[in-house]
N, C-alpha and C. Protein backbone atom coordinates (compact mmCIF):
# COMPACT_ATOMS: atom_id res chain seq x y z
N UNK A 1 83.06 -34.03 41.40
CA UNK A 1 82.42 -35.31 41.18
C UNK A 1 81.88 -35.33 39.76
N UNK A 2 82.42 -36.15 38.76
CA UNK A 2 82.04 -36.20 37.58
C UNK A 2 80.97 -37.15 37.73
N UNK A 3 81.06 -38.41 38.23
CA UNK A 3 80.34 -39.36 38.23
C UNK A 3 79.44 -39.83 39.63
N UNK A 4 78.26 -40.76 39.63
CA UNK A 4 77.51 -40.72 40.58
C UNK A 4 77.61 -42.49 40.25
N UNK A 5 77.48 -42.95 41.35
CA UNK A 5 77.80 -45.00 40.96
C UNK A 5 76.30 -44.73 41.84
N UNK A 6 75.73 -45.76 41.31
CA UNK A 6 74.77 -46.84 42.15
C UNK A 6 74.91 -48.31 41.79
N UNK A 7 75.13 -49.48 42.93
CA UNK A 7 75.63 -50.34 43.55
C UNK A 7 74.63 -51.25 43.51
N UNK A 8 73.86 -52.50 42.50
CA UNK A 8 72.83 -53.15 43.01
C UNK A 8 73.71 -54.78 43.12
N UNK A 9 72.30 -55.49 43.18
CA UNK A 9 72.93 -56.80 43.43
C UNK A 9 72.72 -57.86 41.91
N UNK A 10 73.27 -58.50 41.39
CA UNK A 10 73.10 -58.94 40.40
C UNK A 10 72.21 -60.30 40.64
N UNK A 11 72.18 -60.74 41.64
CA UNK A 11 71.38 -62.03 42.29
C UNK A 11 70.01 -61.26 41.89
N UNK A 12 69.42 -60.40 41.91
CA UNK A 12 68.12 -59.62 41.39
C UNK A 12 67.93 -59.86 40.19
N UNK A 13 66.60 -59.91 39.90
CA UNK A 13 65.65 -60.15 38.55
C UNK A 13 66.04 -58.51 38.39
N UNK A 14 66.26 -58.59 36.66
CA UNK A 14 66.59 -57.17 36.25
C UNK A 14 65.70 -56.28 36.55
N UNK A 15 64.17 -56.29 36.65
CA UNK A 15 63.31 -55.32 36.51
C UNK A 15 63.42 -54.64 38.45
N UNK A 16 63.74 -56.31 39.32
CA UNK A 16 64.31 -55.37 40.83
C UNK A 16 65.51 -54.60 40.62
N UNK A 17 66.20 -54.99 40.07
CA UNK A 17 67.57 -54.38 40.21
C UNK A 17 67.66 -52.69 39.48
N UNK A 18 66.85 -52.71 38.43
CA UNK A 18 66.74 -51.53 38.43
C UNK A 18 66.21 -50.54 38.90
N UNK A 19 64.86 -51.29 39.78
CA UNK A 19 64.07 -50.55 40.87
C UNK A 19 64.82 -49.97 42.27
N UNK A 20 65.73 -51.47 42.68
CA UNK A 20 66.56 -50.80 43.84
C UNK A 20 67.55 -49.76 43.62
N UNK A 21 67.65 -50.00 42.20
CA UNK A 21 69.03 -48.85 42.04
C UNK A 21 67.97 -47.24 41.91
N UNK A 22 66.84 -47.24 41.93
CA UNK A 22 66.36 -45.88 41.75
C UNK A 22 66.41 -45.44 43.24
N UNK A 23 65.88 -46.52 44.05
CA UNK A 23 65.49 -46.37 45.48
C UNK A 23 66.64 -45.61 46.41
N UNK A 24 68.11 -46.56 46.01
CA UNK A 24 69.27 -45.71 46.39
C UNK A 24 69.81 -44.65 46.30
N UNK A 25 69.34 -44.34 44.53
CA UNK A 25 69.79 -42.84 44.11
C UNK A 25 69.12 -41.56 44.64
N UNK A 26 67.33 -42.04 44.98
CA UNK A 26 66.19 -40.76 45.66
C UNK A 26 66.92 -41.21 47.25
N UNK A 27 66.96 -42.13 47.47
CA UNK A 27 67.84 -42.13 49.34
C UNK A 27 69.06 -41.05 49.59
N UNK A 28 69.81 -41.55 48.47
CA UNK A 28 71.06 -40.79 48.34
C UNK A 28 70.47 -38.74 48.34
N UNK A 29 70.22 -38.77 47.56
CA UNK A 29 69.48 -37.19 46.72
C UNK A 29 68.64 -36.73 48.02
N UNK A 30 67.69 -37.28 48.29
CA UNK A 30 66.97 -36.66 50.06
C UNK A 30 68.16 -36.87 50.94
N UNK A 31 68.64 -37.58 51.37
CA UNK A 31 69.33 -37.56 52.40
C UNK A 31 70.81 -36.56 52.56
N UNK A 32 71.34 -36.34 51.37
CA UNK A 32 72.08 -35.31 51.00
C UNK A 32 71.60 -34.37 50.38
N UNK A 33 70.57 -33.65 50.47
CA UNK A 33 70.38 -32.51 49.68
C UNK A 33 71.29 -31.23 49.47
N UNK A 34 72.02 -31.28 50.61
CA UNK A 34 73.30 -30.15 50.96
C UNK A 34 74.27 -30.47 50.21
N UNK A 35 74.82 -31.25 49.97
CA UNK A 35 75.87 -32.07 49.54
C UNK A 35 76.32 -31.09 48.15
N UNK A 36 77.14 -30.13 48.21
CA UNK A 36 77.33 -29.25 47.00
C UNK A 36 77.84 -30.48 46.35
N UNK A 37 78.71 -31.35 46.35
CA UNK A 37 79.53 -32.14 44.51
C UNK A 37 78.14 -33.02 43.91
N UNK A 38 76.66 -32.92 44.99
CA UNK A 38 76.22 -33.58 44.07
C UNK A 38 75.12 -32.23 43.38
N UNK A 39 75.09 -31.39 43.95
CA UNK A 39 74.42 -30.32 43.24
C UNK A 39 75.43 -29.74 41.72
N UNK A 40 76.69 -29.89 42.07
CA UNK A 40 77.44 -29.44 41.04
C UNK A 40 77.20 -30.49 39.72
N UNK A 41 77.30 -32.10 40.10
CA UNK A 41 77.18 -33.17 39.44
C UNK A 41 75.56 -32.99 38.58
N UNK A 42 74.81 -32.50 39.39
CA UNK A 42 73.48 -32.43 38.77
C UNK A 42 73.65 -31.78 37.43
N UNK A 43 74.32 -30.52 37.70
CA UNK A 43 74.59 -29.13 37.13
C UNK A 43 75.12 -29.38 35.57
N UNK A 44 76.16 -30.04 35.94
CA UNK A 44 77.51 -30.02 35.41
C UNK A 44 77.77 -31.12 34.57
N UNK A 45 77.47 -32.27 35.58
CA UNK A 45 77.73 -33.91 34.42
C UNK A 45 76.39 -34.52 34.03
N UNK A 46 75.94 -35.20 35.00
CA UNK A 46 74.69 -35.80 35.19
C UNK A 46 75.38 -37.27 34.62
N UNK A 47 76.18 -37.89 34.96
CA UNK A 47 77.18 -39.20 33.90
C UNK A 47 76.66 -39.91 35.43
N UNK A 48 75.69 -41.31 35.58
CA UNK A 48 75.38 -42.01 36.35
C UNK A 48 75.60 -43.02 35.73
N UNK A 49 76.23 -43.73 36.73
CA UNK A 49 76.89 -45.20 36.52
C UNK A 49 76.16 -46.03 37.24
N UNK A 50 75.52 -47.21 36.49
CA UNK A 50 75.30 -48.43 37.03
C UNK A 50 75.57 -49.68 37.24
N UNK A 51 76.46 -50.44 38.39
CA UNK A 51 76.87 -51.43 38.27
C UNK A 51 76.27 -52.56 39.24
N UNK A 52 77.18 -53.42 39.30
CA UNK A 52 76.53 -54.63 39.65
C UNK A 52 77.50 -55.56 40.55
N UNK A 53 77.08 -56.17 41.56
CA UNK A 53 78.25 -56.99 42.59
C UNK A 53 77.51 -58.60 42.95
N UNK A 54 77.97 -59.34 43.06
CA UNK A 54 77.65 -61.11 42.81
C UNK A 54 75.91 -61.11 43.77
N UNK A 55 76.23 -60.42 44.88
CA UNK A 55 75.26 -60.88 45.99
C UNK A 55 75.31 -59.90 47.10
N UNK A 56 74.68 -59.92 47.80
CA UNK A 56 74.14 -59.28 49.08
C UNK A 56 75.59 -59.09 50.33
N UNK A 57 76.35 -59.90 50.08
CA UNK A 57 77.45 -60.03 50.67
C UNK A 57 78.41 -59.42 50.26
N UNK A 58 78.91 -59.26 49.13
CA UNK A 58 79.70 -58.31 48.62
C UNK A 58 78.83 -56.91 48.56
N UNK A 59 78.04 -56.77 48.07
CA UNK A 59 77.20 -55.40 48.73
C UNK A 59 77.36 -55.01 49.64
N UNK A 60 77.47 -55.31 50.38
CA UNK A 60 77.83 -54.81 51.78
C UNK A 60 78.91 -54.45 52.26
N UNK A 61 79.67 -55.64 51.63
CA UNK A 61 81.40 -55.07 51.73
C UNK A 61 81.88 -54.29 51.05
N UNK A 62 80.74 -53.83 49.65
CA UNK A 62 81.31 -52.29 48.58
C UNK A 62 81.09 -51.22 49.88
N UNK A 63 79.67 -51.39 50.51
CA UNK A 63 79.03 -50.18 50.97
C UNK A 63 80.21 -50.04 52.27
N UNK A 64 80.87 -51.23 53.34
CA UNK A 64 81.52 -50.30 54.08
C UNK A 64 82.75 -49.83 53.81
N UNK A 65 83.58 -50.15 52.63
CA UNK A 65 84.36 -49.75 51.91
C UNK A 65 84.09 -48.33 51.64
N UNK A 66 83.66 -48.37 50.92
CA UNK A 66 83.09 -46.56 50.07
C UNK A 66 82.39 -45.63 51.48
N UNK A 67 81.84 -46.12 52.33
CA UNK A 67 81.90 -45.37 53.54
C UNK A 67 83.26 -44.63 54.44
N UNK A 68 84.31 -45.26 54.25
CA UNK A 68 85.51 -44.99 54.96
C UNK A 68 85.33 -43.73 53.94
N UNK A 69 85.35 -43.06 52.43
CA UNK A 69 86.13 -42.05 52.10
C UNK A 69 84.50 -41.10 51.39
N UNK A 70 83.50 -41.43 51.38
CA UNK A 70 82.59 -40.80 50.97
C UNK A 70 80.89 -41.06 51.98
N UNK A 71 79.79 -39.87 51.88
CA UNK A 71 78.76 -40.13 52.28
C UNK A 71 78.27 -41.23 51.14
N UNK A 72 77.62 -42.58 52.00
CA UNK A 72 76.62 -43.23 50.96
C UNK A 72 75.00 -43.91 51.51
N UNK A 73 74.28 -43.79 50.60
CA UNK A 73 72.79 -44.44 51.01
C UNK A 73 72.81 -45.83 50.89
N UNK A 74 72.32 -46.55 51.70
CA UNK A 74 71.98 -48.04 51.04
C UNK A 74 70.45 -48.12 50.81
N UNK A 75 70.06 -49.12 50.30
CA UNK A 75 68.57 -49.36 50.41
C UNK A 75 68.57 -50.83 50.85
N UNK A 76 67.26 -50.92 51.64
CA UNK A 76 66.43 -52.39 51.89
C UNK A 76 65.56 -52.70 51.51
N UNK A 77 65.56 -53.53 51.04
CA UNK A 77 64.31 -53.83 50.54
C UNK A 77 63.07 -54.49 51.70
N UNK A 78 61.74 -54.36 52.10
CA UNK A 78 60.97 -54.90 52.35
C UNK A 78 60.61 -56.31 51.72
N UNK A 79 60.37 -56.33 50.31
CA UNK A 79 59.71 -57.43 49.94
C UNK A 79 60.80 -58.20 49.50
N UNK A 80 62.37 -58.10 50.11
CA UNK A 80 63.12 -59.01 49.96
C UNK A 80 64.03 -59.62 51.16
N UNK A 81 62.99 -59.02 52.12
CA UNK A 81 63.00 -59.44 53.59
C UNK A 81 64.16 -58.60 54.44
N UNK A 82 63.67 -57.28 53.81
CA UNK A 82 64.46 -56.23 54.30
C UNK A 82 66.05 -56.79 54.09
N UNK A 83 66.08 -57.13 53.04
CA UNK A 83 67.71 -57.34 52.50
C UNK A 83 68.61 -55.76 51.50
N UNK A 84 69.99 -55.98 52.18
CA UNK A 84 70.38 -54.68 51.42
C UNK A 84 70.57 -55.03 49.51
N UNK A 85 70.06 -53.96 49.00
CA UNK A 85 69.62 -54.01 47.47
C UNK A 85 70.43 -53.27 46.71
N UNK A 86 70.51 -52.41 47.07
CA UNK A 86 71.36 -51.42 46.39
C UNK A 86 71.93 -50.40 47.36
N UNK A 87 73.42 -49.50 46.50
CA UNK A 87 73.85 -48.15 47.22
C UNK A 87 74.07 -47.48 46.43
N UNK A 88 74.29 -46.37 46.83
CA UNK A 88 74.37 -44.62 45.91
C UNK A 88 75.58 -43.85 46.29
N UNK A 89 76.14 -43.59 46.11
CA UNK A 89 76.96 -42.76 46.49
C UNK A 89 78.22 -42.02 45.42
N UNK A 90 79.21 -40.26 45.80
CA UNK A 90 79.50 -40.02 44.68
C UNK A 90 80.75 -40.49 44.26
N UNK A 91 81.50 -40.34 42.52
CA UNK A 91 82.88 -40.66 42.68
C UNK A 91 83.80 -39.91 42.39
N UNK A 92 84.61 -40.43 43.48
CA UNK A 92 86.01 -39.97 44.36
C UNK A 92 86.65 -40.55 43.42
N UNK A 93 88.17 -40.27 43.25
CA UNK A 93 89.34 -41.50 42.91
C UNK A 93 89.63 -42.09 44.22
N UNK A 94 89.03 -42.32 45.10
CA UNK A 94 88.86 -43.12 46.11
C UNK A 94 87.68 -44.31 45.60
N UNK A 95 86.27 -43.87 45.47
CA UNK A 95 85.31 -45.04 45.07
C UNK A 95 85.95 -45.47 44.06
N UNK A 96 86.03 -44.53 43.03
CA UNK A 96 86.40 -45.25 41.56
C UNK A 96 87.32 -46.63 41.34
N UNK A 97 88.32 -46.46 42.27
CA UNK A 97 88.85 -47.57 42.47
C UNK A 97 88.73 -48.87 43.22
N UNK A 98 87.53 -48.40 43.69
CA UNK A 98 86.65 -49.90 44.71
C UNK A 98 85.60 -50.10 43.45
N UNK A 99 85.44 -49.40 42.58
CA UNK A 99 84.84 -49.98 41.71
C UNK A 99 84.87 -50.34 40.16
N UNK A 100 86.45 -49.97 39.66
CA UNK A 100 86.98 -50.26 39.08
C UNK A 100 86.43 -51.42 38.19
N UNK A 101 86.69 -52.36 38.98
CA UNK A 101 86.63 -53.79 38.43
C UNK A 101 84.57 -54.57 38.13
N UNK A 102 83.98 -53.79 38.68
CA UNK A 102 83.00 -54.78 38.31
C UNK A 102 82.05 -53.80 37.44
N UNK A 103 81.17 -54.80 37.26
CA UNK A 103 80.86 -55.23 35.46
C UNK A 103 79.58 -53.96 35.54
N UNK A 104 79.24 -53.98 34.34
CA UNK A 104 77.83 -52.64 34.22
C UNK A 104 76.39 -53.61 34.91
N UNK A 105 75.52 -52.92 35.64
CA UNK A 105 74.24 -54.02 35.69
C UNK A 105 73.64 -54.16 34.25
N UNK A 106 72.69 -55.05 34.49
CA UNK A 106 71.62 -55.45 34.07
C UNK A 106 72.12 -55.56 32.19
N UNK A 107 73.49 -55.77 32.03
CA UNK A 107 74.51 -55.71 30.39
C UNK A 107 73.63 -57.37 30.18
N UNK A 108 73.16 -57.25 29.18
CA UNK A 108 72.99 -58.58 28.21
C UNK A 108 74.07 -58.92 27.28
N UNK A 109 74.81 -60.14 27.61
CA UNK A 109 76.16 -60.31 26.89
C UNK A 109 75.70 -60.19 25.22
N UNK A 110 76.49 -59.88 24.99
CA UNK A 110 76.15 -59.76 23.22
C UNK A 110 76.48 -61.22 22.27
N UNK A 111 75.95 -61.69 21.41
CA UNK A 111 75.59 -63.38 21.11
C UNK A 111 76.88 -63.21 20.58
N UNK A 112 77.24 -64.39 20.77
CA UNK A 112 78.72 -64.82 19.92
C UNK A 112 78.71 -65.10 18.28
């Protein structure tokens, strides 16, 4: 595992979105502590990727996607009425290619 993705929602004010994406990565990290590719990843790369998906709905459909071929955390948020916020999980050339396509979070387009 070179790389580690965390999964937020772009419908989030940047300062949540970067909060849920921490929430997923300590979910992810306690809940796998065994998990040798991410002890190796600690070790070895430490290359964490942050991206971003339209809404709460496609979130969900990354997270049961990337479940079929890897362990992953989601988070809920409480103060967003226990809505899913973000996920964590490591990359496969299995994820990599469910996540291929979408964009970095919280990127400020650069002025024309």
């Amino acid at each position: 595992m070179e790389k580690f993705y965390v999964v937020v929602r772009a419908d989030l004010p940047a300062g949540a979105q970067a909060t849920q994406a921490a929430h997923a990565a300590i979910a992810f990290c306690i809940a796998h502590r065994g998990y040798i590719p991410l002890a190796n990843w600690h070790a070895n790369s430490n290359n964490l990727v942050l991206l971003a998906v339209p809404d709460e709905a496609a979130l969900d459909e990354l997270h049961t996607a990337v479940a079929e071929h890897v362990p992953v955390e989601w988070f809920h948020e409480p103060d967003f009425g226990d809505s899913l916020t973000a996920i964590a999980f490591p990359g496969t050339a299995e994820t990599i290619r469910l996540v291929s396509s979408l964009p970095l979070a919280l990127r400020v387009p650069l002025a024309a």
